[in-house]
C-alpha atoms as a PDB file:
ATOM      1  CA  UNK A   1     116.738-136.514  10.967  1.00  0.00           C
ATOM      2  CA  UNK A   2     113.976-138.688   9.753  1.00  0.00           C
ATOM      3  CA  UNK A   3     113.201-142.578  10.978  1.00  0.00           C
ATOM      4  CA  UNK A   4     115.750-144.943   9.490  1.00  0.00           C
ATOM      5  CA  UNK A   5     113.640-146.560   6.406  1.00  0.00           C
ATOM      6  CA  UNK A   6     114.631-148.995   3.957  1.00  0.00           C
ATOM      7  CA  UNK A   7     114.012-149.039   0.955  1.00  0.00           C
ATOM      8  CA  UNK A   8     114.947-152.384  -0.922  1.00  0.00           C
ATOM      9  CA  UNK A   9     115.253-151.865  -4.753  1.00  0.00           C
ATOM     10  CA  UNK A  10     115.285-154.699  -7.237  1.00  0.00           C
ATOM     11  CA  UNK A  11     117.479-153.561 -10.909  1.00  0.00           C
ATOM     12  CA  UNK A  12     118.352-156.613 -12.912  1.00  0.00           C
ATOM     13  CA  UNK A  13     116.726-159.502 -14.536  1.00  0.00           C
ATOM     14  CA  UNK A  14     118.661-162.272 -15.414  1.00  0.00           C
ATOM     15  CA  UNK A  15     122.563-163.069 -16.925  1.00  0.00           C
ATOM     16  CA  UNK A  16     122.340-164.283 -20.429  1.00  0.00           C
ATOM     17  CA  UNK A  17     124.938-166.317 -21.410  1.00  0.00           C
ATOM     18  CA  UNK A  18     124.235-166.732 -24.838  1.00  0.00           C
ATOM     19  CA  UNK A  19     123.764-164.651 -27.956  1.00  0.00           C
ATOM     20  CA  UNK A  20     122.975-165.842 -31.318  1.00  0.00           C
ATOM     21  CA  UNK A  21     123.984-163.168 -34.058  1.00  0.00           C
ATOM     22  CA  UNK A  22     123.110-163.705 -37.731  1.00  0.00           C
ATOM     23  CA  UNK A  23     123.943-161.268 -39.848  1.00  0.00           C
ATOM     24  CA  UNK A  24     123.396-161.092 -43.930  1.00  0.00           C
ATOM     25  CA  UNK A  25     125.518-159.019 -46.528  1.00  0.00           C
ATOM     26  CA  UNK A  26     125.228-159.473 -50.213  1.00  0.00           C
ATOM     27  CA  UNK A  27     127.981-160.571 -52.620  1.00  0.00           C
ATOM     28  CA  UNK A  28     130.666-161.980 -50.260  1.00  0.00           C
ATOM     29  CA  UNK A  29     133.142-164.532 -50.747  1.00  0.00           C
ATOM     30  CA  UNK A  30     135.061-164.738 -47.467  1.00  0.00           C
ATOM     31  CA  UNK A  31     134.038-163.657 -43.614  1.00  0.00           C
ATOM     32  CA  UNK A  32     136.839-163.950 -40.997  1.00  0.00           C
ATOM     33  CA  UNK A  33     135.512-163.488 -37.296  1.00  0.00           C
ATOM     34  CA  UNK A  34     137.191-162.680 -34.159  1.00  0.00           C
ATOM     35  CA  UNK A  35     136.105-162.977 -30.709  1.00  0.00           C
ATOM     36  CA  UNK A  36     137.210-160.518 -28.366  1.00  0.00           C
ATOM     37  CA  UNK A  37     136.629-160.238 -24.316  1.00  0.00           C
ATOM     38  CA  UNK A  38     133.730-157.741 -24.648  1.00  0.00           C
ATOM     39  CA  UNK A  39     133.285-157.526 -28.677  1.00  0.00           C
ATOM     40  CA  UNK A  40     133.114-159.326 -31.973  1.00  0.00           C
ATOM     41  CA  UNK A  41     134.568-158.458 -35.332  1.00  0.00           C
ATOM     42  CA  UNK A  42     133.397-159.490 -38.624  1.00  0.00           C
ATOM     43  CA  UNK A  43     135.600-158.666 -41.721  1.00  0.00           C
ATOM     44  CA  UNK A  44     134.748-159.752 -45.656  1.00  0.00           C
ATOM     45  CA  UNK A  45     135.682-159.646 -49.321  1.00  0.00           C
ATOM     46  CA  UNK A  46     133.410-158.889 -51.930  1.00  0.00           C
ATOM     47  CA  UNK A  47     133.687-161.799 -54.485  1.00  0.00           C
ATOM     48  CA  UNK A  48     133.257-158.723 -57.354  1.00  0.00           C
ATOM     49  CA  UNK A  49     136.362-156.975 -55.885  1.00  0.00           C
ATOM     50  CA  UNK A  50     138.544-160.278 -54.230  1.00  0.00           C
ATOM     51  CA  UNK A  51     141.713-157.565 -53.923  1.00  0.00           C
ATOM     52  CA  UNK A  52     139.867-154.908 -51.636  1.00  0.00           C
ATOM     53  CA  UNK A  53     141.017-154.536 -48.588  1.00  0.00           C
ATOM     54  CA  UNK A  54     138.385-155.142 -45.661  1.00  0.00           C
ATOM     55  CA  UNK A  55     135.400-154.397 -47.840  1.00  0.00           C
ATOM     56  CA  UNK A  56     133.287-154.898 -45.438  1.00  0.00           C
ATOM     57  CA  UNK A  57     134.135-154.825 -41.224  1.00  0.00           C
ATOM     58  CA  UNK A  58     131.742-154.925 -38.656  1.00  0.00           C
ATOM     59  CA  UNK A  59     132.596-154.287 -34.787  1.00  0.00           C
ATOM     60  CA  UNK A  60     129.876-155.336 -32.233  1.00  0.00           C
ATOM     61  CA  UNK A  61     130.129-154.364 -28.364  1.00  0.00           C
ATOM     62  CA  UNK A  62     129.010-156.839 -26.250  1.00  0.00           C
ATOM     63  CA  UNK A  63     127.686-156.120 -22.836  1.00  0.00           C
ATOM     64  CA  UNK A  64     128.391-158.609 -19.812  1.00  0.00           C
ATOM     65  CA  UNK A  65     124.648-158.543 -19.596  1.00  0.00           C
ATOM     66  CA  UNK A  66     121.762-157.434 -21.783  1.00  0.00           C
ATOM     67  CA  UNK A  67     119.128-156.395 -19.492  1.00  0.00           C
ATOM     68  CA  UNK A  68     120.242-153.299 -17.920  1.00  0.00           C
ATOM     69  CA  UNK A  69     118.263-150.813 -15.703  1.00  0.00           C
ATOM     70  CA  UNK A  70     118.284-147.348 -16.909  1.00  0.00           C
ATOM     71  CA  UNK A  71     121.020-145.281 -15.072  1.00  0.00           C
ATOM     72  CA  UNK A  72     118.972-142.485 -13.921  1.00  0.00           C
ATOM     73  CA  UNK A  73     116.244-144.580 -12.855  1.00  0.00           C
ATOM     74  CA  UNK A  74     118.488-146.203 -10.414  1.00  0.00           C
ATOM     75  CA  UNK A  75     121.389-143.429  -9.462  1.00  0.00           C
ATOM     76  CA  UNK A  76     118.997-140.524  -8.710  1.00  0.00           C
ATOM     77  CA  UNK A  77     116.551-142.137  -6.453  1.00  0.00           C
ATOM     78  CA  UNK A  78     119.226-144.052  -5.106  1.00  0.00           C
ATOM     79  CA  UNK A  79     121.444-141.103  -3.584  1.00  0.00           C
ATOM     80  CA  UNK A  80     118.030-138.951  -2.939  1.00  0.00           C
ATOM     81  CA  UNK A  81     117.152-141.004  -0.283  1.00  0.00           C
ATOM     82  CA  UNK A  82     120.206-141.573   1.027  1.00  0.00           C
ATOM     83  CA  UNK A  83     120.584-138.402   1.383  1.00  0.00           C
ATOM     84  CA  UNK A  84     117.527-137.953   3.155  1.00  0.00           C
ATOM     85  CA  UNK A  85     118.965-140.208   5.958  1.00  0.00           C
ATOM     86  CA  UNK A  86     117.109-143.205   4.703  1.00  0.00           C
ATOM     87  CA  UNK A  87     119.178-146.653   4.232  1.00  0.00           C
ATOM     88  CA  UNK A  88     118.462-148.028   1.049  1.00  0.00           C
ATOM     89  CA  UNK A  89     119.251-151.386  -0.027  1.00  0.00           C
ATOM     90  CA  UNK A  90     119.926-152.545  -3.898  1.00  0.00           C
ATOM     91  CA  UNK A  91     119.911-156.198  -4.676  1.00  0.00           C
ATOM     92  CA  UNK A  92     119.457-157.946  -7.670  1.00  0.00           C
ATOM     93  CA  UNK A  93     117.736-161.402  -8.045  1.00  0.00           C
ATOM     94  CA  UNK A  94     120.618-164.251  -8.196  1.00  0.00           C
ATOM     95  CA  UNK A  95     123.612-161.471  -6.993  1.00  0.00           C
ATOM     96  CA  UNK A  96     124.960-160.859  -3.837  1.00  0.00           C
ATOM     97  CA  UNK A  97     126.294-157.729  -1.346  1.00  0.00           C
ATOM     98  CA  UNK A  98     128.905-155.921  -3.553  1.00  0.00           C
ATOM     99  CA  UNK A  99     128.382-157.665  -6.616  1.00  0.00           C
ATOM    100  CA  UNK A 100     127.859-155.222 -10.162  1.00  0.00           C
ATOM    101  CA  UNK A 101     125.119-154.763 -12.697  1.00  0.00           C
ATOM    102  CA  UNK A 102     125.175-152.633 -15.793  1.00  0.00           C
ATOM    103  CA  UNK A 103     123.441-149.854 -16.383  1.00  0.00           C
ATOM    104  CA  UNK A 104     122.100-147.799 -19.603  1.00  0.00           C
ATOM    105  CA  UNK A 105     121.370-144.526 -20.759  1.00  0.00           C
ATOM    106  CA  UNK A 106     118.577-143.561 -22.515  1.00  0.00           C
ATOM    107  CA  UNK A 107     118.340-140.608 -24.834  1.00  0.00           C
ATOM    108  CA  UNK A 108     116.120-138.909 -27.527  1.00  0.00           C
ATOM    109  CA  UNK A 109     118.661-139.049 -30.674  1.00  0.00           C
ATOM    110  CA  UNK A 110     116.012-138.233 -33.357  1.00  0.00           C
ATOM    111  CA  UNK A 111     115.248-141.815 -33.711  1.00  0.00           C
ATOM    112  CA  UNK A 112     111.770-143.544 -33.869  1.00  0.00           C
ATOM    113  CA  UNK A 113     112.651-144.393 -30.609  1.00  0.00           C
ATOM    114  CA  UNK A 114     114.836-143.971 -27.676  1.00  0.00           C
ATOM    115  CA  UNK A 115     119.070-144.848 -28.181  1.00  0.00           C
ATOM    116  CA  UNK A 116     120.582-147.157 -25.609  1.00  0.00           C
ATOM    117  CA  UNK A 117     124.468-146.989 -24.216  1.00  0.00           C
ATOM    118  CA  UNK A 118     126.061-148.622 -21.715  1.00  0.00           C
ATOM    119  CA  UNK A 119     125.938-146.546 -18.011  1.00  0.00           C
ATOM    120  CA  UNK A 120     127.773-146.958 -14.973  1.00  0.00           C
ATOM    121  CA  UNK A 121     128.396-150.162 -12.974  1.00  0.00           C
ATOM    122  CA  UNK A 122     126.232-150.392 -10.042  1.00  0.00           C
ATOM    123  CA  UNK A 123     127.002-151.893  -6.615  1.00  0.00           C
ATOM    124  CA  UNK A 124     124.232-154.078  -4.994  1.00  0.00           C
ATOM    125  CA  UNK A 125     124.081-153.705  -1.386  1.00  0.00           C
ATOM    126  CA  UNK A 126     122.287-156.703  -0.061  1.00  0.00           C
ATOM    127  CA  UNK A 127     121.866-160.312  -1.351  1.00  0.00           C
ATOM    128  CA  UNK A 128     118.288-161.019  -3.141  1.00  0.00           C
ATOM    129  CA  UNK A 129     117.659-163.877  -1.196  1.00  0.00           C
ATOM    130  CA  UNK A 130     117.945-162.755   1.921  1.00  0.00           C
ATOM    131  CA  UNK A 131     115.125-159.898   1.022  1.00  0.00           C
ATOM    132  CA  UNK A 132     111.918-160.113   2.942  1.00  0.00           C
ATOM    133  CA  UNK A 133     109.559-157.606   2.470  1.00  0.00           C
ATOM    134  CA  UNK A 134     108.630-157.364   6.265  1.00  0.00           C
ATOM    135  CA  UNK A 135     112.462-156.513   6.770  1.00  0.00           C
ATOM    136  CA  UNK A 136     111.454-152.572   5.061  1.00  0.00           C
ATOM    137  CA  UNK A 137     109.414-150.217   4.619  1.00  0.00           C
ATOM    138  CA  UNK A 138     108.932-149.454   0.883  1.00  0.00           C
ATOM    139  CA  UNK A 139     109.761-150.696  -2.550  1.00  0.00           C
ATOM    140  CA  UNK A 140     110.929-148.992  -5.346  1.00  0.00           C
ATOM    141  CA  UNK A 141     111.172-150.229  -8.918  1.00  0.00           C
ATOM    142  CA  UNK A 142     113.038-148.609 -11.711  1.00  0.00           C
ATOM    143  CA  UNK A 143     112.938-148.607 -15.440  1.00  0.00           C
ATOM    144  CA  UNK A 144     114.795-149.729 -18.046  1.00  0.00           C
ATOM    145  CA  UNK A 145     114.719-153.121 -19.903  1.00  0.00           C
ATOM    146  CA  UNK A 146     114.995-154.967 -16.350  1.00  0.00           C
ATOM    147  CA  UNK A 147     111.368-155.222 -15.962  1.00  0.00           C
ATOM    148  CA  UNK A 148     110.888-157.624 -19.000  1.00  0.00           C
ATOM    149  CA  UNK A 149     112.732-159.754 -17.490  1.00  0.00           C
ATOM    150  CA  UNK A 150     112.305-159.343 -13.427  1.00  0.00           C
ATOM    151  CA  UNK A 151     108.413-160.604 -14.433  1.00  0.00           C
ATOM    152  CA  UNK A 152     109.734-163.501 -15.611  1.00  0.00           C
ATOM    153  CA  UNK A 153     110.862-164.359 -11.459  1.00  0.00           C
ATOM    154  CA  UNK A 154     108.030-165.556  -9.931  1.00  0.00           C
ATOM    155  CA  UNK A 155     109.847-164.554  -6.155  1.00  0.00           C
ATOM    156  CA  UNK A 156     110.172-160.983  -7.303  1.00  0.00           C
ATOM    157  CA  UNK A 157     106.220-160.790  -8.498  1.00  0.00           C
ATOM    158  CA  UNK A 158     105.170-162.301  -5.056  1.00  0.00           C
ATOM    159  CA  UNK A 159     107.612-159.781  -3.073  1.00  0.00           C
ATOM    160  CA  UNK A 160     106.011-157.084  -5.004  1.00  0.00           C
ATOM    161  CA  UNK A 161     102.637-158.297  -4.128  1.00  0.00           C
ATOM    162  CA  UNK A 162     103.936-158.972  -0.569  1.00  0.00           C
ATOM    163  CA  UNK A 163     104.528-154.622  -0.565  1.00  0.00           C
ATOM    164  CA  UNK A 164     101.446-154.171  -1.789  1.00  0.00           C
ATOM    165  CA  UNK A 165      99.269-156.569   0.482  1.00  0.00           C
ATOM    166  CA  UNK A 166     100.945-154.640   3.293  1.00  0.00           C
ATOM    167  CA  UNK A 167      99.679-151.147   1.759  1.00  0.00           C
ATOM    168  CA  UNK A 168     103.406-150.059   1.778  1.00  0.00           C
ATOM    169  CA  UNK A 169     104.529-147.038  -0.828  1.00  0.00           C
ATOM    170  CA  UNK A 170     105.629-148.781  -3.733  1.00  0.00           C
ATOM    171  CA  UNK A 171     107.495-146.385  -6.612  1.00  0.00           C
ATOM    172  CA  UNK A 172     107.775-147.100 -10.069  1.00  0.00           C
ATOM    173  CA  UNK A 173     108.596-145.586 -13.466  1.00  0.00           C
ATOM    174  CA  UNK A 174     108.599-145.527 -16.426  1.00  0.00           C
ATOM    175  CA  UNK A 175     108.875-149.393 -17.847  1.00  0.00           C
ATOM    176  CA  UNK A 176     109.223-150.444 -14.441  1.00  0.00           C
ATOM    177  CA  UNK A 177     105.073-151.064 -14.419  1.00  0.00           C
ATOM    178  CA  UNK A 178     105.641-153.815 -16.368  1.00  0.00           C
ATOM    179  CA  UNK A 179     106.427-155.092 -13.006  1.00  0.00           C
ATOM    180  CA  UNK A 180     103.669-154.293 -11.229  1.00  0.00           C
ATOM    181  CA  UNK A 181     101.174-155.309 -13.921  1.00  0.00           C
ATOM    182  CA  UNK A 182     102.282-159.036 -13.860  1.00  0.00           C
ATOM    183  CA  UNK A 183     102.177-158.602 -10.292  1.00  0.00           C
ATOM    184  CA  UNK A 184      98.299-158.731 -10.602  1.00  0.00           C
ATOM    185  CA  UNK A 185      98.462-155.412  -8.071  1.00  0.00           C
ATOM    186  CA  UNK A 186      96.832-152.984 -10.761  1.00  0.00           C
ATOM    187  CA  UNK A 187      93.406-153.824 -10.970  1.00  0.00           C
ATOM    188  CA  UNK A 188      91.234-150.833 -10.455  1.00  0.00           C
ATOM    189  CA  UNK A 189      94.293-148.401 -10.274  1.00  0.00           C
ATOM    190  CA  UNK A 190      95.286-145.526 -10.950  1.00  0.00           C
ATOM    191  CA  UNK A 191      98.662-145.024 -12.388  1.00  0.00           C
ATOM    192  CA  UNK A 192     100.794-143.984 -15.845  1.00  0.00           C
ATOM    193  CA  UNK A 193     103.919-145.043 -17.017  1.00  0.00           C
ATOM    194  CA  UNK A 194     106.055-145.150 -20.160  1.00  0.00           C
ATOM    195  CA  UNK A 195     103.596-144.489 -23.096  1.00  0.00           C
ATOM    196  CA  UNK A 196     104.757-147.678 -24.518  1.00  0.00           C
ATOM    197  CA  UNK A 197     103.894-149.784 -21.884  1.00  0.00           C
ATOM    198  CA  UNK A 198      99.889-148.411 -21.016  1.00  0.00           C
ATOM    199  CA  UNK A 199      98.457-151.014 -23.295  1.00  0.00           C
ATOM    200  CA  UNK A 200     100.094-153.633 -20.827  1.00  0.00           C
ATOM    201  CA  UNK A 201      98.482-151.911 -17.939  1.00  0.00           C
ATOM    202  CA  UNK A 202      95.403-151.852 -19.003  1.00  0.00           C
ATOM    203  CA  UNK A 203      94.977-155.038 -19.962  1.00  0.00           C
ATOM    204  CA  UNK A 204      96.271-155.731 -16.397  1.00  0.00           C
ATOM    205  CA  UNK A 205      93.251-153.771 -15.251  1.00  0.00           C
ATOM    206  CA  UNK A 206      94.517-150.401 -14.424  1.00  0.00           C
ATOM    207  CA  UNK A 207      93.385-146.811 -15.074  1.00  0.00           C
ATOM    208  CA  UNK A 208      95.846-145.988 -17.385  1.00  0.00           C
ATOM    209  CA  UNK A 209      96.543-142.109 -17.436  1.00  0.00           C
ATOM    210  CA  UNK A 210      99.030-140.248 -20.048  1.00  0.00           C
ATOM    211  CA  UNK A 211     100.246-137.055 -18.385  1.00  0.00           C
ATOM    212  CA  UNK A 212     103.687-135.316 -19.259  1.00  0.00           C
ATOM    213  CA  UNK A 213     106.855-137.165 -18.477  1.00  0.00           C
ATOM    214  CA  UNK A 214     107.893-134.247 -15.709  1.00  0.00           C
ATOM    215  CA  UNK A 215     104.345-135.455 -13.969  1.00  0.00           C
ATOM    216  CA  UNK A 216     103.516-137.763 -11.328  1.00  0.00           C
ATOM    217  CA  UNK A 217     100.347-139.837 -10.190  1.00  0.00           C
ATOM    218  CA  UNK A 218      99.447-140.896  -7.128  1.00  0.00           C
ATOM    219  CA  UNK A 219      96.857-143.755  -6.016  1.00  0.00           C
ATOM    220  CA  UNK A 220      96.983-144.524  -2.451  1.00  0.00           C
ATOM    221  CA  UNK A 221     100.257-146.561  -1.753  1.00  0.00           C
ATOM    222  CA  UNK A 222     101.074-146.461  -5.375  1.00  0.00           C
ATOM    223  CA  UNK A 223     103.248-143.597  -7.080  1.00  0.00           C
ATOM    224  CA  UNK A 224     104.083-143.717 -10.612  1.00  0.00           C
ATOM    225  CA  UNK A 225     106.016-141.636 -13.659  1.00  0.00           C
ATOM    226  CA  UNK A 226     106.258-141.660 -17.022  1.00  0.00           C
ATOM    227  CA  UNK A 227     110.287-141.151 -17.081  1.00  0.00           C
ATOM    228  CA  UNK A 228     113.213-139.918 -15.433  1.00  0.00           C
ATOM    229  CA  UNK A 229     112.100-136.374 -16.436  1.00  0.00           C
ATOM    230  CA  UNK A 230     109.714-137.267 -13.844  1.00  0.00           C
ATOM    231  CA  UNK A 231     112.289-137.491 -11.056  1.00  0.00           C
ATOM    232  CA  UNK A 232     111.528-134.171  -8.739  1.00  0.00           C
ATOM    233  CA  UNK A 233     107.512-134.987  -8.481  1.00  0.00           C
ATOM    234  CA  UNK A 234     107.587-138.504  -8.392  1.00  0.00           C
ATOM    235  CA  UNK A 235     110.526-138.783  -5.334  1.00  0.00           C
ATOM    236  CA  UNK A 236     108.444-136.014  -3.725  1.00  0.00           C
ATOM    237  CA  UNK A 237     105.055-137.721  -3.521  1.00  0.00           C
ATOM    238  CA  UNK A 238     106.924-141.010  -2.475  1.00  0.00           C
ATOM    239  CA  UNK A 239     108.866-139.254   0.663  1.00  0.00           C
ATOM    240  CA  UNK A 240     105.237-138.150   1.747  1.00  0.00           C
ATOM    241  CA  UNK A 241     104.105-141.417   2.008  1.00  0.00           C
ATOM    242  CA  UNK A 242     107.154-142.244   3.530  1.00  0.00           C
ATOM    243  CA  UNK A 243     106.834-139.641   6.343  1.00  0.00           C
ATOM    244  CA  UNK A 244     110.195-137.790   5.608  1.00  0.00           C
ATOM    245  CA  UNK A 245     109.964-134.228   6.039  1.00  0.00           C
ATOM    246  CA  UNK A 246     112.140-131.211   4.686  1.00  0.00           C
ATOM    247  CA  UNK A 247     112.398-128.208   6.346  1.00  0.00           C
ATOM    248  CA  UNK A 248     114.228-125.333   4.393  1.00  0.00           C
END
């Protein structure tokens, strides 16, 4: 069994309370809205055709929050090293032990770019402010849209740096560099990431590398993927630098 290690893991941004929706449709006479719980329904009459029935109805889904972290990105890792025999703590910055976040999936759908739909809930295990990076052993930071935001938190960039000062192994994929780069830790690095996000890293100063999303790269305490394709190589290099052996 390999040393107890944990591993804290930061997934959500911020709660936003508020959503301004405007939306535009030609030629109509009367909208009736209704709010729902989790969605909100928009329903017209074309001033051309008063009689129709519903000409036009719109359903939106709304999402308790609208920053998730992509589901694989947290799940796998999550469970891997817990099944390892490492503990692994989850916290989130403004939630407590056992509180929920959203998750999303991600997919290819022969759009321009990837689809988004709503994942699992998610259980944090720890509270974010009781977090201190001397308390573990590595970091790990996911994916997803999370990142945009976590930046945005000045005590999450100067835990980050905190990991890195320290030379522990810090993990990240895909978008989750957007972390690191605001993190000013970077500078001289090697690493890759989502393609859409190496312009941010180098301007933050990093050597930028595009390799295939099932590959990994490594730079001293620093391991990084494109995407969750990335998964087998990427949680491989990171339990090296963690110590954690497998014998088959």
């Amino acid at each position: 069994m390999p040393e107890q290690t944990q591993i804290p893991r930061v997934l959500w941004a911020q709660q936003h309370e508020h959503i301004l929706l405007t939306i535009a449709v030609p030629d109509i006479e009367k909208v009736d809205v209704k709010f729902e719980e989790d969605s909100v329904s928009f329903q017209g009459h074309s001033s051309s055709n008063p009689k129709g029935s519903n000409a036009y109805a719109v359903k939106i889904d709304l999402y308790e929050k609208i920053d998730p972290e992509t589901n694989y990105e947290v799940m796998v890792p999550y469970q891997a090293l817990l099944m390892v025999g490492h503990h692994v703590d989850v916290v989130c910055p403004g939630k407590k032990a056992n509180d929920t976040v959203a998750t999303a999936v991600h997919d290819f759908e022969q759009e321009q770019t990837y689809t988004e739909k709503r994942g699992h809930n998610f259980t944090l295990t720890a509270a974010f402010s009781s977090v201190k990076s001397t308390d573990y052993d590595a970091l790990v930071i996911p994916g997803g849209r999370a990142p945009e935001y976590l930046r945005l938190d000045k005590e999450v960039r100067d835990l980050v740096r905190e990991f890195d000062d320290s030379k522990k192994p810090i993990a990240s994929i895909c978008h989750g560099l957007q972390l690191l780069a605001v993190s000013v830790v970077l500078s001289g690095r090697k690493v890759t990431g989502y393609k859409a996000v190496g312009p941010d890293l180098v301007l933050a100063g990093a050597n930028y590398v595009e390799v295939d999303v099932t590959e990994v790269v490594v730079d001293g305490n620093l391991v990084t993927s494109p995407a969750w394709p990335g998964h087998p190589k990427w949680l491989a290099e990171f339990l090296k630098l963690l110590g954690t052996t497998i014998n088959l």
